[in-house]
PDB file of N, CA and C in Angstrom:
ATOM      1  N   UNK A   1      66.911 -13.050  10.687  1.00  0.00           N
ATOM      2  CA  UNK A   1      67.355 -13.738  11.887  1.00  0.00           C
ATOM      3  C   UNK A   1      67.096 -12.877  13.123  1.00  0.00           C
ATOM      4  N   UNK A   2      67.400 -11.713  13.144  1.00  0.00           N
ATOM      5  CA  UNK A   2      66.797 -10.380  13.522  1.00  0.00           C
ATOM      6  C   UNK A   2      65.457 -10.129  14.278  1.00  0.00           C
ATOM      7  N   UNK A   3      64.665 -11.005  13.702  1.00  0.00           N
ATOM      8  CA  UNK A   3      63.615 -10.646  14.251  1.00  0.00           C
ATOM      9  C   UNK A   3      62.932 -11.903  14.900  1.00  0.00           C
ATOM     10  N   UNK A   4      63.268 -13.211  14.289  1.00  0.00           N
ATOM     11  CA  UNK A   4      63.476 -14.585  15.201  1.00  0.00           C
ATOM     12  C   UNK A   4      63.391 -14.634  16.388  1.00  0.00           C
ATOM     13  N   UNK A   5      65.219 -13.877  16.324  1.00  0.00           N
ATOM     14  CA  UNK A   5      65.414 -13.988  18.010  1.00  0.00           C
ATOM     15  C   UNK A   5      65.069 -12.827  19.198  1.00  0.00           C
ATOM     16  N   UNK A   6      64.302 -11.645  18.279  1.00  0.00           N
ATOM     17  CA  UNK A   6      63.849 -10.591  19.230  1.00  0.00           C
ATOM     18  C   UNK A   6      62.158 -10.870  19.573  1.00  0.00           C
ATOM     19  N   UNK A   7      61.940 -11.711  18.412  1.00  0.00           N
ATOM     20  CA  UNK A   7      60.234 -12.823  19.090  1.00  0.00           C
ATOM     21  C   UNK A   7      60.847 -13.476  19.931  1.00  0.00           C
ATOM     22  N   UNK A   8      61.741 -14.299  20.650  1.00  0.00           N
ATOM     23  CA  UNK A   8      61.622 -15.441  21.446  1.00  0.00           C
ATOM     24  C   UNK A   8      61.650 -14.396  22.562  1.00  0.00           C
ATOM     25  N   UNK A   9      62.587 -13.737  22.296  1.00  0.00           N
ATOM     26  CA  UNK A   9      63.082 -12.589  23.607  1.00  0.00           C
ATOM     27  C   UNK A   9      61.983 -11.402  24.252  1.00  0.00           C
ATOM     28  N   UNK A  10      60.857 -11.147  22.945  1.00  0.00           N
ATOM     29  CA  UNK A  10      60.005 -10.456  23.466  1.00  0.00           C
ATOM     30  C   UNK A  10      58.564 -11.816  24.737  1.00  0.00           C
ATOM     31  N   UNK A  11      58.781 -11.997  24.273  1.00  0.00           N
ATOM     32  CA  UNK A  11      57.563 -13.591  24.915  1.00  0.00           C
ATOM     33  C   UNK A  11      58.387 -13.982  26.288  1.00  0.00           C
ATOM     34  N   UNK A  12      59.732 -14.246  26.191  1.00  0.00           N
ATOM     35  CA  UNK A  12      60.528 -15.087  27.334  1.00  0.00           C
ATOM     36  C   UNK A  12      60.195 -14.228  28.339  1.00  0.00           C
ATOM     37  N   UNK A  13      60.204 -14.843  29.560  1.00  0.00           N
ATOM     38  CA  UNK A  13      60.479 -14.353  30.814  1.00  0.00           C
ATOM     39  C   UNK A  13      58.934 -13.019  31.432  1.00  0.00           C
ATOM     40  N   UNK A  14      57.761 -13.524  30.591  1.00  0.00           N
ATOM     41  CA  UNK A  14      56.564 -12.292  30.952  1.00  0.00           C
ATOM     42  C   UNK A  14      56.091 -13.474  31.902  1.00  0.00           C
ATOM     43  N   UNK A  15      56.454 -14.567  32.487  1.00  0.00           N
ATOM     44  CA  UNK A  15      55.997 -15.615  33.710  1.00  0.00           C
ATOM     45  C   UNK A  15      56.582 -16.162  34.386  1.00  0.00           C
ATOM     46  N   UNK A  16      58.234 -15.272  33.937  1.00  0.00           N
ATOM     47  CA  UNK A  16      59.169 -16.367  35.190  1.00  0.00           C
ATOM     48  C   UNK A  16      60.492 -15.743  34.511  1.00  0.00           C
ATOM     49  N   UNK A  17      61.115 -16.928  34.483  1.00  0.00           N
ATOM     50  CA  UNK A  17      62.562 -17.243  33.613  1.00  0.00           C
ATOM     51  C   UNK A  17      62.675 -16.140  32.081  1.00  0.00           C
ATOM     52  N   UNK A  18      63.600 -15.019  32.073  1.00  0.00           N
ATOM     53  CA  UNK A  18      63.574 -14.142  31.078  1.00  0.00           C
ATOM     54  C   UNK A  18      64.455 -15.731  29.636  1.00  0.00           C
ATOM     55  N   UNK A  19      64.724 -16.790  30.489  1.00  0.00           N
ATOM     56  CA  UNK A  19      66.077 -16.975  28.842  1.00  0.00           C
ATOM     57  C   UNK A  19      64.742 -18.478  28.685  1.00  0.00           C
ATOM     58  N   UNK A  20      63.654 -18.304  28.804  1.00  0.00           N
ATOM     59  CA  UNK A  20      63.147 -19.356  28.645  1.00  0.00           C
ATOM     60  C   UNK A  20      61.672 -18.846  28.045  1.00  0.00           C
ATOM     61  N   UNK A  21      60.895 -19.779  27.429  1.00  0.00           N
ATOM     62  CA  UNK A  21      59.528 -19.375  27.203  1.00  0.00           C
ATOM     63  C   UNK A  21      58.834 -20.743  27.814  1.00  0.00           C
ATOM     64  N   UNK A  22      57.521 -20.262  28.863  1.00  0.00           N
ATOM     65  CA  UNK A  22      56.409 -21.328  29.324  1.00  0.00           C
ATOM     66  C   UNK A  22      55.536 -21.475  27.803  1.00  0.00           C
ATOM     67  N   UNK A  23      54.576 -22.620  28.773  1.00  0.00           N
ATOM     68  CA  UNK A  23      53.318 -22.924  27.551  1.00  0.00           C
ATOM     69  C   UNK A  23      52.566 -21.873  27.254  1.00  0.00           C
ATOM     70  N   UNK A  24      52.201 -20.493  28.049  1.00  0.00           N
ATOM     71  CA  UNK A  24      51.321 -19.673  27.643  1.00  0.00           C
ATOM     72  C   UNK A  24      52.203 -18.790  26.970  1.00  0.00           C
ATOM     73  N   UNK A  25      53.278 -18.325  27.371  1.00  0.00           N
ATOM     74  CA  UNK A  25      54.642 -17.417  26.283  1.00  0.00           C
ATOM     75  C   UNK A  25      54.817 -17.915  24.929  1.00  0.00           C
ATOM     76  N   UNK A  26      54.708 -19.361  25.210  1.00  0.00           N
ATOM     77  CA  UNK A  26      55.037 -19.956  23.349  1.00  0.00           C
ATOM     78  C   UNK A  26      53.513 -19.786  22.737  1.00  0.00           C
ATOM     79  N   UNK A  27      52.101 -19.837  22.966  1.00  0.00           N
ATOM     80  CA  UNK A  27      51.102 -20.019  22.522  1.00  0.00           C
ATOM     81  C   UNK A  27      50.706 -18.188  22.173  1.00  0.00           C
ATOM     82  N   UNK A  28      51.538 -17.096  22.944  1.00  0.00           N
ATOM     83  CA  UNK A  28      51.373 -16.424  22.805  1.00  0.00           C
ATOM     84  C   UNK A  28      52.416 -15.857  21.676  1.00  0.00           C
ATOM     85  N   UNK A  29      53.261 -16.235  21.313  1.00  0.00           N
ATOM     86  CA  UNK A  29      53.868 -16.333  20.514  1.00  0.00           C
ATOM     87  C   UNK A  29      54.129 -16.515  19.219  1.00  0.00           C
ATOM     88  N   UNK A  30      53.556 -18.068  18.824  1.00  0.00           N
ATOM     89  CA  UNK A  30      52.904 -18.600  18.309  1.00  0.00           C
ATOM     90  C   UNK A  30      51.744 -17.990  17.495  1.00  0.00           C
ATOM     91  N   UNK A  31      51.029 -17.460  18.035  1.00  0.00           N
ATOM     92  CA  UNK A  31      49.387 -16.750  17.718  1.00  0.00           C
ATOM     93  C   UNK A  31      49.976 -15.666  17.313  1.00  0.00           C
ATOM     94  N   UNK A  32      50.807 -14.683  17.968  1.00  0.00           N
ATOM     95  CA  UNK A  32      50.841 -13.557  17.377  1.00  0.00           C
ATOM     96  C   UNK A  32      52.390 -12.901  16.377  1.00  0.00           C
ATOM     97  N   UNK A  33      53.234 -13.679  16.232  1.00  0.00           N
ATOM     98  CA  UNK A  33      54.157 -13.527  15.178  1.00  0.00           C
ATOM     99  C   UNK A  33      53.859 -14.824  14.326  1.00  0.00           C
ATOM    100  N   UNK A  34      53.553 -16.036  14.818  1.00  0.00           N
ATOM    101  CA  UNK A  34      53.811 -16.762  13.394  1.00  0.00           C
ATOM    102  C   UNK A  34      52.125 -17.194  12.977  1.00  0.00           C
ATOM    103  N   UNK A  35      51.180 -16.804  13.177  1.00  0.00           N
ATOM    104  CA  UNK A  35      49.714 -16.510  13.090  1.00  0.00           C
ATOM    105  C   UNK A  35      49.355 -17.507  11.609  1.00  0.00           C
ATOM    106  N   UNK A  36      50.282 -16.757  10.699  1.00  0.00           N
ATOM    107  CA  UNK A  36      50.062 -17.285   9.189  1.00  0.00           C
ATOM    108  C   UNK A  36      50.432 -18.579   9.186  1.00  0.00           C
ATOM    109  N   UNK A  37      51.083 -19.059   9.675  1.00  0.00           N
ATOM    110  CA  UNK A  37      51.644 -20.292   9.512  1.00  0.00           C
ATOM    111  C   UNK A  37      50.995 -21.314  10.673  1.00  0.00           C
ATOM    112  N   UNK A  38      50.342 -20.874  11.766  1.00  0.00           N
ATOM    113  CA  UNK A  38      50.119 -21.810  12.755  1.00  0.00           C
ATOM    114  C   UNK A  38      48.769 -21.237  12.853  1.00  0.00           C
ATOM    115  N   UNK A  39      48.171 -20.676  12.454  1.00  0.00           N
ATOM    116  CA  UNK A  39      46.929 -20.082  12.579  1.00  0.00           C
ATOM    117  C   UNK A  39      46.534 -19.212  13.727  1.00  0.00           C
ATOM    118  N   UNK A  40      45.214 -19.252  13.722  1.00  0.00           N
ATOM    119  CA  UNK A  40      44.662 -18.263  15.278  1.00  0.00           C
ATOM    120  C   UNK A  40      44.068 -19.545  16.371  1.00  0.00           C
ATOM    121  N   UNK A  41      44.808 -20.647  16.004  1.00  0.00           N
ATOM    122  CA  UNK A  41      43.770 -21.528  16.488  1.00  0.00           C
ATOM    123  C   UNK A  41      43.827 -21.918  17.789  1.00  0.00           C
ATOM    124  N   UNK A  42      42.814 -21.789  18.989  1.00  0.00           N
ATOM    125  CA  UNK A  42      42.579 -22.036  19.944  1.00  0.00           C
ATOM    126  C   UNK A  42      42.916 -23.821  20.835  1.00  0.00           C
ATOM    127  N   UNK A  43      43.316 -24.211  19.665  1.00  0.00           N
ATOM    128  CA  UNK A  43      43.555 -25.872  19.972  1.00  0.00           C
ATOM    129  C   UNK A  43      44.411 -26.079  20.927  1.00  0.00           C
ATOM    130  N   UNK A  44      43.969 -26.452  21.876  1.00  0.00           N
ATOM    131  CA  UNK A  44      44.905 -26.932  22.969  1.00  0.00           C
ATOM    132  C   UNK A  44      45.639 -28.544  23.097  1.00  0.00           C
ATOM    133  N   UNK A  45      45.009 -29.067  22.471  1.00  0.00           N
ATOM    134  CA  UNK A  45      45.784 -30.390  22.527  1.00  0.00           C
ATOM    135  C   UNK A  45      47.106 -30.355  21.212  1.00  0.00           C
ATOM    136  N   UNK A  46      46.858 -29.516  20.340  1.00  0.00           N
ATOM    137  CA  UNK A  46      48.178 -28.863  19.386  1.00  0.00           C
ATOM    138  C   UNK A  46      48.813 -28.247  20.266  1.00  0.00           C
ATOM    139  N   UNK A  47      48.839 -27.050  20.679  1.00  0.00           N
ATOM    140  CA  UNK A  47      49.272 -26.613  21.570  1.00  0.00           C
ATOM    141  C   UNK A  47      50.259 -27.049  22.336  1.00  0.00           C
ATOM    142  N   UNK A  48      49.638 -28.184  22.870  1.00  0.00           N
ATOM    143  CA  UNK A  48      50.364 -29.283  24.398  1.00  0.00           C
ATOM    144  C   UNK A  48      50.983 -30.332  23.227  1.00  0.00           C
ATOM    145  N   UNK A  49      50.794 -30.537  22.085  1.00  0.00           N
ATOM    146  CA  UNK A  49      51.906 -31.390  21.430  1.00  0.00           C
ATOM    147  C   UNK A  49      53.145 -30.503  20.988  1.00  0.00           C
ATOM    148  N   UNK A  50      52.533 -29.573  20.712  1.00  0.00           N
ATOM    149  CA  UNK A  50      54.104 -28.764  20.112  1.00  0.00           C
ATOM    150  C   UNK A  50      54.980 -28.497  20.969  1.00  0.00           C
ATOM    151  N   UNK A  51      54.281 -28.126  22.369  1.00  0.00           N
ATOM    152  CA  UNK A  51      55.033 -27.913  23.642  1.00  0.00           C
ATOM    153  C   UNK A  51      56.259 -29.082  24.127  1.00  0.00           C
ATOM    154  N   UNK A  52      55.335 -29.867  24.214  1.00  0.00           N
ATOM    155  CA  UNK A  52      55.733 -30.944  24.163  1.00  0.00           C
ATOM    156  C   UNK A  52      57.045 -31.803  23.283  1.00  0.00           C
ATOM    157  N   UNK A  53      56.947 -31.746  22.073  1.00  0.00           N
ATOM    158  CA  UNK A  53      57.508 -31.789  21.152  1.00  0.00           C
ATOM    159  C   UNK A  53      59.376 -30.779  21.359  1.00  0.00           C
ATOM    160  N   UNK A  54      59.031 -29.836  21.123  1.00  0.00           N
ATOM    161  CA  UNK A  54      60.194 -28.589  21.776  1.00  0.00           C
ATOM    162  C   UNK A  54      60.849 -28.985  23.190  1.00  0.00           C
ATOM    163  N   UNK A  55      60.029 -29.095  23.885  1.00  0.00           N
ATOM    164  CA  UNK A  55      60.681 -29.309  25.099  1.00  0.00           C
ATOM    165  C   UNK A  55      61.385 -30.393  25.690  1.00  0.00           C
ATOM    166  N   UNK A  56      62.551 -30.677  24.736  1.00  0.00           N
ATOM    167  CA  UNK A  56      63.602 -31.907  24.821  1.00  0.00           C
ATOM    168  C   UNK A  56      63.850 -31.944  26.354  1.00  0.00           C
ATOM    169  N   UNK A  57      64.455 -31.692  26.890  1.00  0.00           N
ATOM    170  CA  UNK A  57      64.798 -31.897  28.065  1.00  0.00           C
ATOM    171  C   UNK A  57      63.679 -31.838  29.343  1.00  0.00           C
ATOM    172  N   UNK A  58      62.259 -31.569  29.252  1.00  0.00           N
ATOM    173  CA  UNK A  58      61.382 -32.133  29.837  1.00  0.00           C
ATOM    174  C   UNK A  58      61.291 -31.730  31.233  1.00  0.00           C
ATOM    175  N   UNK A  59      61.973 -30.113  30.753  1.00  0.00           N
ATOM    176  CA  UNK A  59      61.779 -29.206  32.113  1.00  0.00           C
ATOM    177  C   UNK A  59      60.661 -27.962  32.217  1.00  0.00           C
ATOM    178  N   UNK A  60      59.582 -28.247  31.297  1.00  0.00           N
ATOM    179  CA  UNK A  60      58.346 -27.882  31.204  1.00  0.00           C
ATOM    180  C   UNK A  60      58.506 -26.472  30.615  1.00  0.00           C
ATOM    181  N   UNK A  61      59.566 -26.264  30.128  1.00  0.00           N
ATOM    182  CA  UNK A  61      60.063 -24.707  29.244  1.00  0.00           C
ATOM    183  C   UNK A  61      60.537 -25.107  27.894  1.00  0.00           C
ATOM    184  N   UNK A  62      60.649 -23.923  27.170  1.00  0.00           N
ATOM    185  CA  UNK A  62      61.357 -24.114  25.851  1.00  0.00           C
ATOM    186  C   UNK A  62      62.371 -22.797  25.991  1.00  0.00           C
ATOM    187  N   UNK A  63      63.530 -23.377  26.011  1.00  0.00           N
ATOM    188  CA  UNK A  63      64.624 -22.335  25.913  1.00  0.00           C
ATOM    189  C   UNK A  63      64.967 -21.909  24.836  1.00  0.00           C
ATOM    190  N   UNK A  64      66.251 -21.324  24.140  1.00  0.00           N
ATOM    191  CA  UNK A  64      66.403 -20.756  22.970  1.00  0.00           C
ATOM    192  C   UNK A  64      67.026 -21.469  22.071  1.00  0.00           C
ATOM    193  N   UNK A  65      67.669 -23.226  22.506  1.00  0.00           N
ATOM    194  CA  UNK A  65      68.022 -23.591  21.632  1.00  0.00           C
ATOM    195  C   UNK A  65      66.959 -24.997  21.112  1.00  0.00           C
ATOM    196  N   UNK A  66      65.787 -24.832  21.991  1.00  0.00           N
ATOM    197  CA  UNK A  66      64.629 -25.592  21.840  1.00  0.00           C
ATOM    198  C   UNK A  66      64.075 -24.497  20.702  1.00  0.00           C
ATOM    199  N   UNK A  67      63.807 -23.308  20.669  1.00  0.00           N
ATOM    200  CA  UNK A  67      62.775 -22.976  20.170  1.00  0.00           C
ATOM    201  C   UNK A  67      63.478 -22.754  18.586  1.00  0.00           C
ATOM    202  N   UNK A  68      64.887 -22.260  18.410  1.00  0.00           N
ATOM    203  CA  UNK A  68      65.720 -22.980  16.945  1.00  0.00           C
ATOM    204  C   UNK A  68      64.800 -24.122  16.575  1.00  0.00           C
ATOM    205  N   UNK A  69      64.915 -25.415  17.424  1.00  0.00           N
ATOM    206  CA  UNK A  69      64.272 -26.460  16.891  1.00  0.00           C
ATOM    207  C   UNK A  69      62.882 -25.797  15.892  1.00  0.00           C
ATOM    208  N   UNK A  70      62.196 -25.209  16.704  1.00  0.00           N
ATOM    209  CA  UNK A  70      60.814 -24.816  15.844  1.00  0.00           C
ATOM    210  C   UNK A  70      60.931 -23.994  14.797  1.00  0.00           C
ATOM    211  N   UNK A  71      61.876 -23.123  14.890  1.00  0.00           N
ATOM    212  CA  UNK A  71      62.768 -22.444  13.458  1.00  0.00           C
ATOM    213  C   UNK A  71      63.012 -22.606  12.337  1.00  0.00           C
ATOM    214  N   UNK A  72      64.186 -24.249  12.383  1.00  0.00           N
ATOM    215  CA  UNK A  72      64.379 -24.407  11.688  1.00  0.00           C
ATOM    216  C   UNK A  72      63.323 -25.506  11.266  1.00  0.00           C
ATOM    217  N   UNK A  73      62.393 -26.280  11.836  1.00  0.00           N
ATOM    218  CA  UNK A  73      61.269 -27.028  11.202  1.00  0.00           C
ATOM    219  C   UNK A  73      60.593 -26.500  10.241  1.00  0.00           C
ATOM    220  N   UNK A  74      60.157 -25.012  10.508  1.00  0.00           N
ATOM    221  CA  UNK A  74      59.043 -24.121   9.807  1.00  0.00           C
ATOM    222  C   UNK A  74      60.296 -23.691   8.527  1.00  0.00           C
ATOM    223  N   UNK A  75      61.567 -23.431   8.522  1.00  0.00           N
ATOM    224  CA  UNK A  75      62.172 -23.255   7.470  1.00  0.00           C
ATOM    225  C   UNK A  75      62.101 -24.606   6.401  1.00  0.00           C
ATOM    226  N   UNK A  76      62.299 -25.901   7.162  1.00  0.00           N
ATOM    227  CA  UNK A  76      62.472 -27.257   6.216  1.00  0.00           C
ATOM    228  C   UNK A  76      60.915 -27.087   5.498  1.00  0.00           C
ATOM    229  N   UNK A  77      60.107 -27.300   6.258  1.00  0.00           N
ATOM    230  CA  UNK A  77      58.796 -27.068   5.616  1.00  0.00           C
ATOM    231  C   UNK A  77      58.366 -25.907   4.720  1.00  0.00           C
ATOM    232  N   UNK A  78      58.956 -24.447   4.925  1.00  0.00           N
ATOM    233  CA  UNK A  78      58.685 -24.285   3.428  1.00  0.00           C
ATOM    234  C   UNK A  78      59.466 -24.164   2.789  1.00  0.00           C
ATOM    235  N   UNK A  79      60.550 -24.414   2.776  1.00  0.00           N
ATOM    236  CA  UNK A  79      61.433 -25.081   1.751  1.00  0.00           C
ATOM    237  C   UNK A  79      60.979 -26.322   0.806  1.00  0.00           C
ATOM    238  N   UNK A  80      60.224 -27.328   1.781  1.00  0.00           N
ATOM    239  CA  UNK A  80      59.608 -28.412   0.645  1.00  0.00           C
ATOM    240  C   UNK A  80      58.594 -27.749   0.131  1.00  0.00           C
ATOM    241  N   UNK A  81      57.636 -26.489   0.620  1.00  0.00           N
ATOM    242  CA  UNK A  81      57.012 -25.877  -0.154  1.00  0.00           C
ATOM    243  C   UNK A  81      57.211 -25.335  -1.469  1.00  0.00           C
ATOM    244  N   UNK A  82      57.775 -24.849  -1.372  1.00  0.00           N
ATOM    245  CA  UNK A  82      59.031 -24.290  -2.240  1.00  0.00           C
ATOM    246  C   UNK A  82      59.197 -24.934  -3.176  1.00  0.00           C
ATOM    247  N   UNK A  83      59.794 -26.234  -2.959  1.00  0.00           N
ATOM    248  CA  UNK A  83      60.146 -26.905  -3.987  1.00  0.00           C
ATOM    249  C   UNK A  83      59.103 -27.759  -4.729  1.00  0.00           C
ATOM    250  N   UNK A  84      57.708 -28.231  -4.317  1.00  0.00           N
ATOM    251  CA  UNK A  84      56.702 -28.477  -4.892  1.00  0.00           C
ATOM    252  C   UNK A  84      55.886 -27.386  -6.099  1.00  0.00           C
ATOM    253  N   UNK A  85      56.610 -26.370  -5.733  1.00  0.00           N
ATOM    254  CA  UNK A  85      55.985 -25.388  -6.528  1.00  0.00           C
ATOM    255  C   UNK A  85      56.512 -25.254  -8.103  1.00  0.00           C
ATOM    256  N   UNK A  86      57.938 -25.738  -8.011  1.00  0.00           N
ATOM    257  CA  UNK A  86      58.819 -25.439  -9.009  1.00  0.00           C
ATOM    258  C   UNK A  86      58.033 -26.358 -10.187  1.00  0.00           C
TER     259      UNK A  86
END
C-alpha cells in the first residue's frame, strides 16, 4: 500500500496542484511504475480514455481518491486472473 500511495505522490504536483495528478503526471506514471501491466505504449487515445475514465468529477485532474479508482480496478483484474488460473 506503501508504495501505491508514494507513486501517486511522487508524479502529483511536477505541473501544478501537489494533491492532484494532470494527463502528462498520470501517463508518466503509468509508463513508469505500472509499465508491466499497461505497457510502454505511446497510445494516446488510451491514454485520453483512461484519463478520462478516472476523472469523475470532470475537473481535468485525477486526485487521490480518483486514482484508488485505478487501484483497485488493476487489483479486481488480477484477481480474476488469478482465479482463471486455478
Amino acid at each position: 500500500m506503501a508504495l501505491l500511495i508514494s507513486a501517486f505522490h511522487k508524479y502529483s504536483g511536477k505541473e501544478g496542484d501537489k494533491k492532484t495528478l494532470s494527463k502528462g503526471e498520470l501517463k508518466d506514471l503509468l509508463t513508469a511504475e505500472l509499465g508491466d501491466i499497461f505497457g510502454k505504449s505511446q497510445d494516446k487515445a488510451a491514454l485520453d480514455k483512461i484519463f478520462k475514465d478516472l476523472d469523475a468529477n470532470s475537473d481535468g485532474s485525477v486526485d487521490f481518491q480518483e486514482y484508488v479508482t485505478l487501484i483497485a480496478s488493476i487489483i479486481m483484474l488480477c484477481n480474476a486472473s488469478f482465479q482463471k488460473k486455478k
